[in-house]
Protein backbone atom coordinates (compact mmCIF):
# COMPACT_ATOMS: atom_id res chain seq x y z
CA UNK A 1 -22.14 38.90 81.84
CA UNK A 2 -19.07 36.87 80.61
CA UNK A 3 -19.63 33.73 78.72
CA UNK A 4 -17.25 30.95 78.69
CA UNK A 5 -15.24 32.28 75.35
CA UNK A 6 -14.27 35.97 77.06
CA UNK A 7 -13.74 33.90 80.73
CA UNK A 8 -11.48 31.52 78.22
CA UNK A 9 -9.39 34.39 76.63
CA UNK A 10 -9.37 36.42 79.82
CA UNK A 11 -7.81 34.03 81.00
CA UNK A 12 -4.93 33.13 78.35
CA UNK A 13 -4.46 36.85 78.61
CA UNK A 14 -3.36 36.61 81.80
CA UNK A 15 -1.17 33.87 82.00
CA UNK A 16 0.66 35.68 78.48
CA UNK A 17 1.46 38.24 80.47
CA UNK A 18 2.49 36.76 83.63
CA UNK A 19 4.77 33.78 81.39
CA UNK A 20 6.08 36.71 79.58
CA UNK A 21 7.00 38.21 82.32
CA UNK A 22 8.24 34.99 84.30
CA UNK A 23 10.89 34.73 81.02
CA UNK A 24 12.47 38.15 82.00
CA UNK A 25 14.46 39.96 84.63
CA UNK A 26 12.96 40.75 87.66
CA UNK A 27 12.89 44.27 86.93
CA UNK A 28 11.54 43.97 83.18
CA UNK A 29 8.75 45.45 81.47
CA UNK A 30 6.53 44.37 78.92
CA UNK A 31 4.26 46.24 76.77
CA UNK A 32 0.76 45.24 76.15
CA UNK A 33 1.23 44.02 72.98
CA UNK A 34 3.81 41.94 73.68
CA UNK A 35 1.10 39.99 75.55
CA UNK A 36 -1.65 39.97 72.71
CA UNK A 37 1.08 39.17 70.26
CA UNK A 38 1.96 36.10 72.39
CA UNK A 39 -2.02 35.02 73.00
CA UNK A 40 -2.89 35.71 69.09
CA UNK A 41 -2.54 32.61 67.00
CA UNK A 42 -3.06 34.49 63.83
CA UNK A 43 -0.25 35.48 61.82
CA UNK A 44 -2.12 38.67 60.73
CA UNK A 45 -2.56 41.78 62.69
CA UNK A 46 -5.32 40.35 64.85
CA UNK A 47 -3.44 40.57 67.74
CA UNK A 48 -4.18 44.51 67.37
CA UNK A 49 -8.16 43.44 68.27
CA UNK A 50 -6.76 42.32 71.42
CA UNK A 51 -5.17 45.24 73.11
CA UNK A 52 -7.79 46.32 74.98
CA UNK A 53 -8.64 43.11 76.23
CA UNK A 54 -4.95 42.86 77.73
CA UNK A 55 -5.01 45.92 79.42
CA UNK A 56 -8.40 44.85 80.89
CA UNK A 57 -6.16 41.90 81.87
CA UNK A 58 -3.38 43.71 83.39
CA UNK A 59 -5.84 45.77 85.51
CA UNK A 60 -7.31 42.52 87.20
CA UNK A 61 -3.25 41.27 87.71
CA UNK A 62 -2.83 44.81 89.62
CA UNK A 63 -5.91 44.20 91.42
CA UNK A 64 -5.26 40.67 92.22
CA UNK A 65 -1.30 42.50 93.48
CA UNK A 66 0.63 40.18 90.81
CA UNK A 67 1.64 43.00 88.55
CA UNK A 68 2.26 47.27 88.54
CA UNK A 69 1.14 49.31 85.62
CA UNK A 70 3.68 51.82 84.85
CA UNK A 71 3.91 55.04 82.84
CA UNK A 72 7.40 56.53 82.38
CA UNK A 73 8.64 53.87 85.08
CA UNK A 74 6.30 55.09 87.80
CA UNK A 75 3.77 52.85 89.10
CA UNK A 76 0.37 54.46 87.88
CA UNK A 77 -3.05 54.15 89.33
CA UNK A 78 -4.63 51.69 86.45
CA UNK A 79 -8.10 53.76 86.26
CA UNK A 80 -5.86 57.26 85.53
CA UNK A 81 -3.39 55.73 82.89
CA UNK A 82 -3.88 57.09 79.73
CA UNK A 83 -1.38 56.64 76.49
CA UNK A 84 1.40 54.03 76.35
CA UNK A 85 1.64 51.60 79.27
CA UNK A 86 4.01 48.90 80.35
CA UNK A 87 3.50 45.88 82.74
CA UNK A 88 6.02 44.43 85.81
CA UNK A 89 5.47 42.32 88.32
CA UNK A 90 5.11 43.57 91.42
CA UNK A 91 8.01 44.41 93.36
CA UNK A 92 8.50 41.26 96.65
CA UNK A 93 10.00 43.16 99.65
CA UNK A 94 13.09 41.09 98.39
CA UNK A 95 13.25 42.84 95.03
CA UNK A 96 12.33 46.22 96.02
CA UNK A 97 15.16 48.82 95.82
């Protein structure tokens, strides 16, 4: 069970990687540790501690249908990605190609 500390940085996790995302092109990607760089207040490597974490955090975002998970720019089922991933938000009916 969560206590209020992990609900706490779950949660800044999430909004670093939708605000990072809100900053860029509608099409843009960001990598995972663009989003634990942003949440880290250290000026250290810490942020490193936090990867996992985010990617935890991206997997709720795809869940909750706010972001995709992409490998090689293809949309990638979140449970099967393995290696280097990169974030987007979702594409609207408006954005899609």
């Amino acid at each position: 069970m969560k206590d209020d500390a992990d609900r706490q940085r779950d949660g800044r996790l999430e909004r670093a990687i939708l605000d990072l995302l809100d900053r860029r092109g509608p099409d843009a990607t960001i990598c995972p540790s663009d989003a634990a760089r942003a949440a880290y207040a250290g000026d250290d490597d810490g942020w490193r501690d936090l990867m996992e974490p985010v990617r935890l955090a991206a997997r709720r975002l795809v869940a909750d249908g706010a972001v995709e998970i992409t490998q090689g720019g293809r949309p990638v089922d979140p449970a099967k990605a393995r290696g280097p991933i990169r974030i987007r938000r979702r594409p609207t009916p408006d954005t899609a190609a």
